[in-house]
N, C-alpha and C. Protein backbone atom coordinates (compact mmCIF):
# COMPACT_ATOMS: atom_id res chain seq x y z
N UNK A 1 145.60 134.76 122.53
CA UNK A 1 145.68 133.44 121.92
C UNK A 1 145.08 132.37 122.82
N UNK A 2 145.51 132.21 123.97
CA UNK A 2 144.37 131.46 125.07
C UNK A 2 143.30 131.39 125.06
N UNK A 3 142.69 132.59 125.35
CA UNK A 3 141.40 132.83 124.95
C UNK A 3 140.80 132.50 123.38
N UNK A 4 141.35 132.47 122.66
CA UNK A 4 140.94 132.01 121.75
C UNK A 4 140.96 130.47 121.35
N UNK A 5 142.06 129.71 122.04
CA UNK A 5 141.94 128.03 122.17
C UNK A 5 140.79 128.30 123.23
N UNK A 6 140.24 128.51 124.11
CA UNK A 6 139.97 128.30 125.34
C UNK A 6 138.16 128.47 124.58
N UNK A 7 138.39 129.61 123.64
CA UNK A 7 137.16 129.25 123.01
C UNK A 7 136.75 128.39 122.34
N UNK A 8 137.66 128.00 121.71
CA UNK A 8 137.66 126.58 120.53
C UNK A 8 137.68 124.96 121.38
N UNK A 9 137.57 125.35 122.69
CA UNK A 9 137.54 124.20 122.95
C UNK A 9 136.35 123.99 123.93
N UNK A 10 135.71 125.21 124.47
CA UNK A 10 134.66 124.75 125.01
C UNK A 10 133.18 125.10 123.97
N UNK A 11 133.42 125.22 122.36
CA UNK A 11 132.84 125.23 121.57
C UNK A 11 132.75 123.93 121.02
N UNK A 12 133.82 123.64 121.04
CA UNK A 12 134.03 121.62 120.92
C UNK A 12 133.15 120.88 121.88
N UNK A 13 133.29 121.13 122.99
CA UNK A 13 132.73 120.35 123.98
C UNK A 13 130.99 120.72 123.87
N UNK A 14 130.81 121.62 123.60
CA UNK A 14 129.34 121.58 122.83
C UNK A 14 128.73 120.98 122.46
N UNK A 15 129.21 120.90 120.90
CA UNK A 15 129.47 120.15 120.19
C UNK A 15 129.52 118.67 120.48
N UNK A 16 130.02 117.97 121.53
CA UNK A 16 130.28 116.82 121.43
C UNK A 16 129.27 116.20 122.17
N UNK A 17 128.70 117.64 123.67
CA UNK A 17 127.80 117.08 124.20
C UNK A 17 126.40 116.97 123.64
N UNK A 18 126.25 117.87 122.47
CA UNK A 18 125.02 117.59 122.30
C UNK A 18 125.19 115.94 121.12
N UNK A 19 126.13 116.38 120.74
CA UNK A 19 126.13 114.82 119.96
C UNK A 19 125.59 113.59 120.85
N UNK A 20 126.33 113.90 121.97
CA UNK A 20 126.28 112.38 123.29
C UNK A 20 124.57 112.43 123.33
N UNK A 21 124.13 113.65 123.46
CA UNK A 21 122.71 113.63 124.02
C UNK A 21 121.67 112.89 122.40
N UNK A 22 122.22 113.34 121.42
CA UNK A 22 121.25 113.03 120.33
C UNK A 22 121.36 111.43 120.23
N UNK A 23 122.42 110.59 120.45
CA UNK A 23 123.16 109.32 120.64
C UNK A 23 122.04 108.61 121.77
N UNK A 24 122.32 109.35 123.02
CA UNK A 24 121.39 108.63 124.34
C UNK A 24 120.14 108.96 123.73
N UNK A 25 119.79 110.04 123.08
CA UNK A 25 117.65 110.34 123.10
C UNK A 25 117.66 108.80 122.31
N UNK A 26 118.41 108.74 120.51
CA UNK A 26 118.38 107.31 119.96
C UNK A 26 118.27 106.18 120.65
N UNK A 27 119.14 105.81 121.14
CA UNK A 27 119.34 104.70 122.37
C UNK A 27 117.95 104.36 123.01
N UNK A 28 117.33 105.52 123.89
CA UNK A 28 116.27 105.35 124.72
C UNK A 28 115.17 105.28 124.04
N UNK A 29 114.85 105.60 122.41
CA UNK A 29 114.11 105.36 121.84
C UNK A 29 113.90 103.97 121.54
N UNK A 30 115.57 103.84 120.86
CA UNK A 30 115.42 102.23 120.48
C UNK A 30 115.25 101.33 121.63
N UNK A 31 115.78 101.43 123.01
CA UNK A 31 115.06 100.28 123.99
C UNK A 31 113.58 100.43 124.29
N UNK A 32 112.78 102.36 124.37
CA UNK A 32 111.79 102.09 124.26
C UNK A 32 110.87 100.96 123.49
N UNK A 33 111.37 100.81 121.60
CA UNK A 33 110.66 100.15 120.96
C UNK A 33 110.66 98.95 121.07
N UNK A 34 112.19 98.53 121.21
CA UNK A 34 112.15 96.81 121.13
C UNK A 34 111.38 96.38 122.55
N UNK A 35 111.57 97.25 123.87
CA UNK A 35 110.75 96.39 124.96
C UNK A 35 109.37 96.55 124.58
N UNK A 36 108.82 97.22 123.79
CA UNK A 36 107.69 97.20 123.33
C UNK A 36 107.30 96.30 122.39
N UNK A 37 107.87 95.83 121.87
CA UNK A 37 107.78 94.54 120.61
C UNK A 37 108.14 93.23 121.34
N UNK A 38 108.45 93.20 122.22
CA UNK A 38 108.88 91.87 123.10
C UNK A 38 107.91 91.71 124.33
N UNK A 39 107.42 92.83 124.56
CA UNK A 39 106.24 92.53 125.23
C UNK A 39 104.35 92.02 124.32
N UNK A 40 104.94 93.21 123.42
CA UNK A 40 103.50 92.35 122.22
C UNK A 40 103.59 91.45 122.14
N UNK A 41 105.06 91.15 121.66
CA UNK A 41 105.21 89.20 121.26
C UNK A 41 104.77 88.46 122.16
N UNK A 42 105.41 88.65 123.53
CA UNK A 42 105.27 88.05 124.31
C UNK A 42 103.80 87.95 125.05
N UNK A 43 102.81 89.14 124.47
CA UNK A 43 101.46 89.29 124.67
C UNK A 43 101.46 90.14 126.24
N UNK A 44 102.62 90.29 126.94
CA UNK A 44 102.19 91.32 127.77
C UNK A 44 102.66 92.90 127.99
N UNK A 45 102.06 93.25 126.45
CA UNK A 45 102.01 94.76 126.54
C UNK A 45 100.78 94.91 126.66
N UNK A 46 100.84 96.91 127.60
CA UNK A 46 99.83 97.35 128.18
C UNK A 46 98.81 97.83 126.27
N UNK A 47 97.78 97.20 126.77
CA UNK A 47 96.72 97.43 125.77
C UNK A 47 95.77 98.74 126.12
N UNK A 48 96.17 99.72 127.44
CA UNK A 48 94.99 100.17 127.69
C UNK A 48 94.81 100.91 126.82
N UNK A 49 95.58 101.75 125.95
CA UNK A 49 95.50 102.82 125.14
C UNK A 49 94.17 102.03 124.24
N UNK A 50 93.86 101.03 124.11
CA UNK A 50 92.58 100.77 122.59
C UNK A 50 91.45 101.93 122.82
N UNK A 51 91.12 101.87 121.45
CA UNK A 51 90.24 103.43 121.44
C UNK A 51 89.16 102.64 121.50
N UNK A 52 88.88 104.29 122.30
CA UNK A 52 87.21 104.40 122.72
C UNK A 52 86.62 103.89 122.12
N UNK A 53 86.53 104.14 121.15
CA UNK A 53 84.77 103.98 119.94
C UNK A 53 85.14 102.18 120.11
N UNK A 54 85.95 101.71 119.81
CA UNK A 54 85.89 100.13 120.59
C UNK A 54 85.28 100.08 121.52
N UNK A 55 85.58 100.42 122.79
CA UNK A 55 85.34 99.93 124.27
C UNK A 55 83.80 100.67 123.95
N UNK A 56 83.64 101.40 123.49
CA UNK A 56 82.04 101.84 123.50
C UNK A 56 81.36 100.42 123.16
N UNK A 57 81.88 100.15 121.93
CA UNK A 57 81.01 98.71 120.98
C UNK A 57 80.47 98.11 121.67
N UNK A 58 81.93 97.28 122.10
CA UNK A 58 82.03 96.59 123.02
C UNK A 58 81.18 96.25 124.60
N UNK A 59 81.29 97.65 124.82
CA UNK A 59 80.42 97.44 126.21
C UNK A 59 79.05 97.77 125.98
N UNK A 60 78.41 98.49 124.77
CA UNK A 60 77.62 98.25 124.43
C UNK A 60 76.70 96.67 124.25
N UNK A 61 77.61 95.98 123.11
CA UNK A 61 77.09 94.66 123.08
C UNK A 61 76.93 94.40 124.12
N UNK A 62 77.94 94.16 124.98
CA UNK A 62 78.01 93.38 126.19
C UNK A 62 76.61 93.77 127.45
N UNK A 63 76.54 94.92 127.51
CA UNK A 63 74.77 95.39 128.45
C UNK A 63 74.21 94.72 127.43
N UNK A 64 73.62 94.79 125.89
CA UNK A 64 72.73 94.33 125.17
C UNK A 64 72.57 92.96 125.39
N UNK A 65 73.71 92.16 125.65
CA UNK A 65 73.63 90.77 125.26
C UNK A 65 73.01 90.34 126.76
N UNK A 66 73.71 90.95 127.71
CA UNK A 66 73.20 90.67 129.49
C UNK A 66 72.09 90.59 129.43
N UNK A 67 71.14 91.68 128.72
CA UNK A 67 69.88 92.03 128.72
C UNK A 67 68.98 90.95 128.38
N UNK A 68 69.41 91.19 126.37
CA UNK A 68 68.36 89.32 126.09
C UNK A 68 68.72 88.21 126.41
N UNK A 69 70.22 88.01 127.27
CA UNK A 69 70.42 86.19 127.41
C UNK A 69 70.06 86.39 129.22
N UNK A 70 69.12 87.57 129.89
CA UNK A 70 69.15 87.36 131.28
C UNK A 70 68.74 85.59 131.73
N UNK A 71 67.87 85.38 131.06
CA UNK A 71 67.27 83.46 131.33
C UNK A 71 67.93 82.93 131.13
N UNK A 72 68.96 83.21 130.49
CA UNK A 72 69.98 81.88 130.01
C UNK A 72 71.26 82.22 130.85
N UNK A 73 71.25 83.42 131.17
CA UNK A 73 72.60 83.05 132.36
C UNK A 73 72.77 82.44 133.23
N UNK A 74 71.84 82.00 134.29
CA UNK A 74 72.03 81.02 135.26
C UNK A 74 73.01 79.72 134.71
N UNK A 75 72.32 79.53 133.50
CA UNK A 75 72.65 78.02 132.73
C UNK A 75 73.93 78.03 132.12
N UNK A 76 74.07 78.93 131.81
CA UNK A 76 75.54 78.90 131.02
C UNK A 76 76.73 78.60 131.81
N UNK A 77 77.89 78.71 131.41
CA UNK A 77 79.22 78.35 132.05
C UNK A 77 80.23 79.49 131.49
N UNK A 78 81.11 79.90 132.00
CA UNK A 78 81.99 80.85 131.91
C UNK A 78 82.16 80.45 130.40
N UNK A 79 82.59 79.64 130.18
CA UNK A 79 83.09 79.46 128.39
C UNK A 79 81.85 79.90 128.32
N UNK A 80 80.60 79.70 128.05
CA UNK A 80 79.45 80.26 127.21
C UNK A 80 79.98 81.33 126.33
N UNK A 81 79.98 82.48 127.78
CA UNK A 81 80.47 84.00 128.09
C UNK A 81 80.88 84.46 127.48
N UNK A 82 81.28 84.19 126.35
CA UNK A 82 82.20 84.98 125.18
C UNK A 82 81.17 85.22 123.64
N UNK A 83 81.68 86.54 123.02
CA UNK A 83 81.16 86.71 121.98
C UNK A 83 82.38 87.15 120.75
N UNK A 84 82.15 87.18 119.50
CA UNK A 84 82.64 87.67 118.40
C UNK A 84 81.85 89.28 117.90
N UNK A 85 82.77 89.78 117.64
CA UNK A 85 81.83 91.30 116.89
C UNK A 85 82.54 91.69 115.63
N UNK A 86 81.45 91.98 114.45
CA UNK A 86 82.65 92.75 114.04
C UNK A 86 81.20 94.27 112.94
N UNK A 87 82.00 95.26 112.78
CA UNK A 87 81.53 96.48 112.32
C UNK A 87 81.17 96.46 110.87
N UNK A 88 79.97 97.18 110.51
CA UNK A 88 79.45 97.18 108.82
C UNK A 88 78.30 97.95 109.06
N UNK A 89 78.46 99.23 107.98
CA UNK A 89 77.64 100.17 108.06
C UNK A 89 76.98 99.37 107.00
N UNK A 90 75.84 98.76 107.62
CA UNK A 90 74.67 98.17 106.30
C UNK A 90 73.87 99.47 105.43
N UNK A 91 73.46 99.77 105.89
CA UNK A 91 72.42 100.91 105.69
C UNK A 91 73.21 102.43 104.75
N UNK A 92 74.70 102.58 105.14
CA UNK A 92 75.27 103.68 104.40
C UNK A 92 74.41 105.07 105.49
N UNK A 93 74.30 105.00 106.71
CA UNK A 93 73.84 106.42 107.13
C UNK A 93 74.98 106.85 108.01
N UNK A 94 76.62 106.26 107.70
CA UNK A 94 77.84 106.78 108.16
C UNK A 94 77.50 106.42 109.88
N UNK A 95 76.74 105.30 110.22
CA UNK A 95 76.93 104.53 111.40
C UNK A 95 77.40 102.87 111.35
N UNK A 96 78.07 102.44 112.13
CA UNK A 96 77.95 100.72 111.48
C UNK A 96 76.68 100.51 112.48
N UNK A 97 76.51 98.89 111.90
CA UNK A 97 76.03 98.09 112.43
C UNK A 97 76.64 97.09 113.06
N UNK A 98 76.44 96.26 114.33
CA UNK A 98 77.37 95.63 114.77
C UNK A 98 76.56 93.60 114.52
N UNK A 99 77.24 92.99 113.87
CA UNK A 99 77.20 91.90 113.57
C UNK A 99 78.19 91.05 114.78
N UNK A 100 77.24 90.56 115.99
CA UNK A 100 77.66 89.71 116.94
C UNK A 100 77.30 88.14 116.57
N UNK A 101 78.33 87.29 116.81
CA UNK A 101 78.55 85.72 116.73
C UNK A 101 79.29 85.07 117.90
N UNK A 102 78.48 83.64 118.08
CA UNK A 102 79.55 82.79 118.99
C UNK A 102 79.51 81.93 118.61
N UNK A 103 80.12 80.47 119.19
CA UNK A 103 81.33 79.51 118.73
C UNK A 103 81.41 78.57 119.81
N UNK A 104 80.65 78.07 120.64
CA UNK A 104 80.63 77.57 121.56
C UNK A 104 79.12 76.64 121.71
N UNK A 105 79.17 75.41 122.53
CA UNK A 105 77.86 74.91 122.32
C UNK A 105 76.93 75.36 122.92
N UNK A 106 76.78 76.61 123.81
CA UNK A 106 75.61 77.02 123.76
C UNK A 106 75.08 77.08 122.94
N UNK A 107 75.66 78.62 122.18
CA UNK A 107 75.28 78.76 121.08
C UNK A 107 74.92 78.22 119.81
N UNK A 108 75.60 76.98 119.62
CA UNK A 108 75.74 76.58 118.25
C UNK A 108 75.21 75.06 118.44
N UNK A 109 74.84 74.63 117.23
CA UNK A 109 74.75 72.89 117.27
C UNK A 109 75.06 72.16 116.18
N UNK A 110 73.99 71.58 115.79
CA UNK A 110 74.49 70.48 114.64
C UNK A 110 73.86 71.54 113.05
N UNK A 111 72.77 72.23 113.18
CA UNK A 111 72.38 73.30 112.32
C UNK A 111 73.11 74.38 111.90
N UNK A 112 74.21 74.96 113.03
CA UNK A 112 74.45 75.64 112.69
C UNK A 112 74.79 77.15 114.47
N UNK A 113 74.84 77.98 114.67
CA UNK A 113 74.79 78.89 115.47
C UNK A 113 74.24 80.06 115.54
N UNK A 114 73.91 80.66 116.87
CA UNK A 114 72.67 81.76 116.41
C UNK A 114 73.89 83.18 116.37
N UNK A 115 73.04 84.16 116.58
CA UNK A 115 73.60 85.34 116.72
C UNK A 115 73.01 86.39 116.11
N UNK A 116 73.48 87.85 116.53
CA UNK A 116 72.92 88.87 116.41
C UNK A 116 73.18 90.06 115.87
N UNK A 117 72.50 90.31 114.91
CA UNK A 117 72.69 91.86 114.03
C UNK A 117 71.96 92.92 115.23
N UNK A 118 72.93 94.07 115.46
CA UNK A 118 72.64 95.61 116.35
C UNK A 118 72.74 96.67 115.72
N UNK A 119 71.73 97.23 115.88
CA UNK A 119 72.06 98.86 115.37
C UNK A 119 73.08 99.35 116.23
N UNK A 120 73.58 100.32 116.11
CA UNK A 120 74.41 101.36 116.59
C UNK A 120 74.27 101.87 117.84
N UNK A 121 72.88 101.93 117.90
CA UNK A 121 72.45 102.55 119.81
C UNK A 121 72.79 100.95 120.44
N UNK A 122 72.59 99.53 119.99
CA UNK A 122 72.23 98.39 121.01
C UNK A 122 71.15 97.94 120.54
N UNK A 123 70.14 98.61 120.33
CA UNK A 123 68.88 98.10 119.78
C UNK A 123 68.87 96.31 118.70
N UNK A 124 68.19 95.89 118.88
CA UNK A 124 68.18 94.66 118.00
C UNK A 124 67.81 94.53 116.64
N UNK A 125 68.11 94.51 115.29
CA UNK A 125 67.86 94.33 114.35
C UNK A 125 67.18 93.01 114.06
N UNK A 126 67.98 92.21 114.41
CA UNK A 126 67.63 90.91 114.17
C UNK A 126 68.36 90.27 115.06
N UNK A 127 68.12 88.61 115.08
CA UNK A 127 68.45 87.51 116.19
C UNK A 127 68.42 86.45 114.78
N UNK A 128 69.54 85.69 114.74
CA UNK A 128 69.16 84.93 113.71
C UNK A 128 69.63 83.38 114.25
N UNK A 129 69.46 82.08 113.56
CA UNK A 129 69.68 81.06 113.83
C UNK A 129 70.57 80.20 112.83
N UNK A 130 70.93 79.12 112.95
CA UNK A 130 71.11 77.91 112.27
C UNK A 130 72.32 78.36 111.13
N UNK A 131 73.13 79.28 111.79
CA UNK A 131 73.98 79.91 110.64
C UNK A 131 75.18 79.34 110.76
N UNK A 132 76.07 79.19 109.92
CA UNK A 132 78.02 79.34 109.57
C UNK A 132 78.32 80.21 109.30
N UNK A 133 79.25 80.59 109.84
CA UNK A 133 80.11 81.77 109.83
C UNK A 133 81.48 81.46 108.97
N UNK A 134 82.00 82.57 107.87
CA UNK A 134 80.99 83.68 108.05
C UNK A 134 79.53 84.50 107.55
N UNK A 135 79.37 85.53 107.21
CA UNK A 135 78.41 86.10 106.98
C UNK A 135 78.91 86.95 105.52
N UNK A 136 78.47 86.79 104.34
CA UNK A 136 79.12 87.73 103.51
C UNK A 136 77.79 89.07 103.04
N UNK A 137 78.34 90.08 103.14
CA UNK A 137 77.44 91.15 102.88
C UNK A 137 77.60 91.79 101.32
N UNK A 138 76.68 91.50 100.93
CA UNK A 138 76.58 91.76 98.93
C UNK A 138 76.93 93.05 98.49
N UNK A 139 76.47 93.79 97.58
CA UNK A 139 76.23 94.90 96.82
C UNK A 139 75.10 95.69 96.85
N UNK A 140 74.38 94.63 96.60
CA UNK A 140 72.76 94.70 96.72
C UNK A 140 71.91 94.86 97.62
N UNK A 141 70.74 95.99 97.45
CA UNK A 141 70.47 96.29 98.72
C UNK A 141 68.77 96.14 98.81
N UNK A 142 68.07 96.10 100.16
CA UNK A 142 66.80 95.81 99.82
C UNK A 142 66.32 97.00 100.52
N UNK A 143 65.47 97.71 100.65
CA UNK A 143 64.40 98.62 101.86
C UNK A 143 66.21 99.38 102.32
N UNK A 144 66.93 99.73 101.48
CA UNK A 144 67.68 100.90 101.86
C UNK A 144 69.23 99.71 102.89
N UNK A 145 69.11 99.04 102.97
CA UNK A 145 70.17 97.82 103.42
C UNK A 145 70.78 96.85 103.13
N UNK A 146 71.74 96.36 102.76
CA UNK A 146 72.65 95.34 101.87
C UNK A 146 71.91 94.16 102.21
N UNK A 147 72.13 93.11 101.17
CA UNK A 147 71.52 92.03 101.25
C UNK A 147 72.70 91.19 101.48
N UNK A 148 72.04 90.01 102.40
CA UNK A 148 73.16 89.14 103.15
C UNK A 148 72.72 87.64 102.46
N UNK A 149 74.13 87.19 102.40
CA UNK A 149 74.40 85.71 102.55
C UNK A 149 74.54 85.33 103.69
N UNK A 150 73.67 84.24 104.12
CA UNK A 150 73.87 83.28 105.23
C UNK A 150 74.34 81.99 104.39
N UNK A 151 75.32 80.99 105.09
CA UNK A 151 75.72 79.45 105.25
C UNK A 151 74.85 78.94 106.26
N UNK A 152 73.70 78.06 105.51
CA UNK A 152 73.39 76.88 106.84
C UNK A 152 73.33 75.43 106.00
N UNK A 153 73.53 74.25 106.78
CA UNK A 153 73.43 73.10 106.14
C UNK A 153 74.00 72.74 105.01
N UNK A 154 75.25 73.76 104.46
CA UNK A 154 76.62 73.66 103.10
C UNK A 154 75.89 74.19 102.34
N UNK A 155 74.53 74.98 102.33
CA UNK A 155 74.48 75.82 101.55
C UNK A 155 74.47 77.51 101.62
N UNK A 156 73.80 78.00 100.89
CA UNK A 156 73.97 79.86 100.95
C UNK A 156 72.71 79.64 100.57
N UNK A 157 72.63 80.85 101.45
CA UNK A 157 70.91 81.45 101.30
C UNK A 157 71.27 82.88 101.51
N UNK A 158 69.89 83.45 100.51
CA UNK A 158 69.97 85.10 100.71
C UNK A 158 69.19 86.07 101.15
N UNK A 159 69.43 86.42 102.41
CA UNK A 159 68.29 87.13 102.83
C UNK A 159 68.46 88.42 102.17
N UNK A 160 67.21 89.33 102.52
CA UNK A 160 66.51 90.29 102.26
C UNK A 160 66.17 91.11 103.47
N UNK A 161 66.31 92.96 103.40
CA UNK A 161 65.57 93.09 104.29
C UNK A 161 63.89 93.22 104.26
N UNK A 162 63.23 93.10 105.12
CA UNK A 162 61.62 93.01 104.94
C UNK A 162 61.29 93.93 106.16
N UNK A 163 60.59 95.00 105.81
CA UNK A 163 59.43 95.27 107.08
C UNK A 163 60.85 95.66 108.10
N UNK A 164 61.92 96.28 107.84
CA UNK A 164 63.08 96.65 109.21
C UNK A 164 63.47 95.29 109.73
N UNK A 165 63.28 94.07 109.25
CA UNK A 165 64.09 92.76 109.56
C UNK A 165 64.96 92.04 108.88
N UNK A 166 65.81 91.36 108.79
CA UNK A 166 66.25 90.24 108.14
C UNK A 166 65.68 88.89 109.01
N UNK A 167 64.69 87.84 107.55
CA UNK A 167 64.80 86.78 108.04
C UNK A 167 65.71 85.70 109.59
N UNK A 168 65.04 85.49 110.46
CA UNK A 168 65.77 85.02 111.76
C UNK A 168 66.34 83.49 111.16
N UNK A 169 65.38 82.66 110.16
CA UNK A 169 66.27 81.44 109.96
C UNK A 169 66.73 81.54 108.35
N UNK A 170 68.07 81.93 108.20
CA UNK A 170 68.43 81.35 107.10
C UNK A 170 67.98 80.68 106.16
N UNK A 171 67.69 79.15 107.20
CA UNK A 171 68.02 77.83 105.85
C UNK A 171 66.51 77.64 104.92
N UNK A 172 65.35 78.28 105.24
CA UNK A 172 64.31 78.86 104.80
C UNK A 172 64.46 79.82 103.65
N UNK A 173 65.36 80.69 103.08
CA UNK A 173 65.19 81.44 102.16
C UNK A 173 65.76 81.28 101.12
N UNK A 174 66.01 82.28 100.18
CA UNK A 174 66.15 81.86 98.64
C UNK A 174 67.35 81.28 98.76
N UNK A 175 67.92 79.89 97.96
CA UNK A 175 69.10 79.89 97.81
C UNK A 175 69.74 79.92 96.92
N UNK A 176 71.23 80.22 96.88
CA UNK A 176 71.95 81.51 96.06
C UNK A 176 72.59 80.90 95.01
N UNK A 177 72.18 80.95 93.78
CA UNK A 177 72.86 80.12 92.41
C UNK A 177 74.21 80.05 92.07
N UNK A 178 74.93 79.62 92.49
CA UNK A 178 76.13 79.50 91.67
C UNK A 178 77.07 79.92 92.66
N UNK A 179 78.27 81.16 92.56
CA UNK A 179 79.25 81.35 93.33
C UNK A 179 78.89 82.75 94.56
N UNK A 180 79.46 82.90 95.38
CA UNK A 180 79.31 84.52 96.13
C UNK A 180 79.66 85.46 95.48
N UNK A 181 79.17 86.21 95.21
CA UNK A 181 79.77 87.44 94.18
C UNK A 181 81.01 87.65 95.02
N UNK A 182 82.31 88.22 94.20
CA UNK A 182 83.51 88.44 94.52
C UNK A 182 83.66 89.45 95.37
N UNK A 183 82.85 90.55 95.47
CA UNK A 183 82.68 91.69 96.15
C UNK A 183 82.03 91.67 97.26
N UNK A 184 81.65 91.18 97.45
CA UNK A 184 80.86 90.23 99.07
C UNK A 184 81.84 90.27 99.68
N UNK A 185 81.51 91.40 101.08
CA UNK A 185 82.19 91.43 102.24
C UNK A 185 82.12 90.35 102.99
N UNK A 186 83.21 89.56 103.75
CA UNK A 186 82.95 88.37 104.89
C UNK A 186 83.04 89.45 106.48
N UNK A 187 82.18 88.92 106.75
CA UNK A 187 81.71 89.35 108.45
C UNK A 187 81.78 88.27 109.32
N UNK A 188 82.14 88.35 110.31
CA UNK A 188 82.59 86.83 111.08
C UNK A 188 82.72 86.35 110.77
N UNK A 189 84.39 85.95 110.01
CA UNK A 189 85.11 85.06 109.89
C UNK A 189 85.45 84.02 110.71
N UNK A 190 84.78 83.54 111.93
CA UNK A 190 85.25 83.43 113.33
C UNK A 190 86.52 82.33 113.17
N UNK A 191 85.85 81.20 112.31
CA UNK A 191 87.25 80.45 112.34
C UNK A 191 88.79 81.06 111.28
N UNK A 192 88.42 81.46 110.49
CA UNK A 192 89.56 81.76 109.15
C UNK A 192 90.01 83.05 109.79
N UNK A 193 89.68 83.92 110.15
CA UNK A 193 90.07 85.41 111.36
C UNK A 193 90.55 85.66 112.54
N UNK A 194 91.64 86.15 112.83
CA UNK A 194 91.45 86.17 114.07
C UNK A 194 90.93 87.45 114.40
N UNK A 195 89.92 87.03 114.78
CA UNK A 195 89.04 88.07 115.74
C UNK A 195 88.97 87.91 117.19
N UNK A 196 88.89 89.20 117.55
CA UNK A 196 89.16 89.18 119.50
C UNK A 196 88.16 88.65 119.94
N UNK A 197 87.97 87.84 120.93
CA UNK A 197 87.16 87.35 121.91
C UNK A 197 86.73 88.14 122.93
N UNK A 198 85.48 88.30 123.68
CA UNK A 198 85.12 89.64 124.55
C UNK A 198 84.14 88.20 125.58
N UNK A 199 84.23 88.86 126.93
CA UNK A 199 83.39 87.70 128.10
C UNK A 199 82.06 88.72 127.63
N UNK A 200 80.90 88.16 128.46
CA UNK A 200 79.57 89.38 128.74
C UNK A 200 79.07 88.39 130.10
């Protein structure tokens, strides 16, 4: 009979310890998460985990942009230094294209601001000027590539691609009758978005 309480009770205690343990794993989960949500909030959680194919973009643009603004770096100022990006496979060959913008008076003036369409390797598509952001990308496609709305001067204009380019000034081309088609992607949103900021 001993032996048989003696079993029933360190069968209990089993029992109770694994309960305690499933209780503490909960626990350490839940302080895992909330210090993790109080540091986002608070903006200092560790970000390193962001994926690759980002930091590729990214440091991509960033050699590209070093490259064509080498003359203009002397001149600039740390604020210059910053760009907008954001991703759009124009073309449909299951690569994006990277649509770079800035926001600052280097870049920008009373016309409008420049910035730059990239292929996928870095390479330059285009360099364009005198634009507002954002950029809406149509339905419609020209030489195998969506056709874009540019904003310059409160209006819309629509480029085309030509010859592997899009038009560099906007406020020069056709302009666009009536409303943006509804299906028109926006691409640099810079002010209405928050989109991340990157130095180069």
């Amino acid at each position: 009979m001993k032996s048989k309480i003696l079993i029933a009770l360190m069968v209990l205690g089993m029992f109770s310890c694994q309960n305690k343990d499933k209780t503490e794993s909960k626990n350490v989960i839940k302080t895992i998460a909330e210090d993790t949500l109080s540091k986002t909030a608070a903006g200092t959680a560790d970000v390193s985990d962001t994926p690759a194919k980002e930091d590729k973009a990214v440091e991509q643009i960033r050699t590209k942009l070093k490259d064509l603004l080498k003359n203009d770096l002397p001149a600039m100022t740390k604020d210059d230094r910053f760009f907008y990006y954001e991703a759009f496979d124009l073309n449909n060959d299951q690569k994006n294209e990277y649509f770079v913008g800035f926001s600052n008076s280097y870049f920008c003036g009373s016309g409008g601001c420049t910035g730059y369409i990239l292929n996928n390797d870095g390479s330059v598509i285009n360099r364009f000027t005198v634009t507002d952001f954002p950029i809406y990308v149509t339905t419609s496609s020209t030489e195998k590539f969506y056709d874009l709305i540019f904003e310059t001067g409160g209006k819309f204009h629509l480029l085309k691609m030509k010859n592997g380019k899009y038009p560099s000034n906007p406020s020069v081309q056709e302009k666009v009758k009536g409303d943006i088609p509804k299906e028109s992607t926006k691409i640099l949103d810079i002010q209405g978005k928050s989109l991340e900021k990157y130095s180069f």
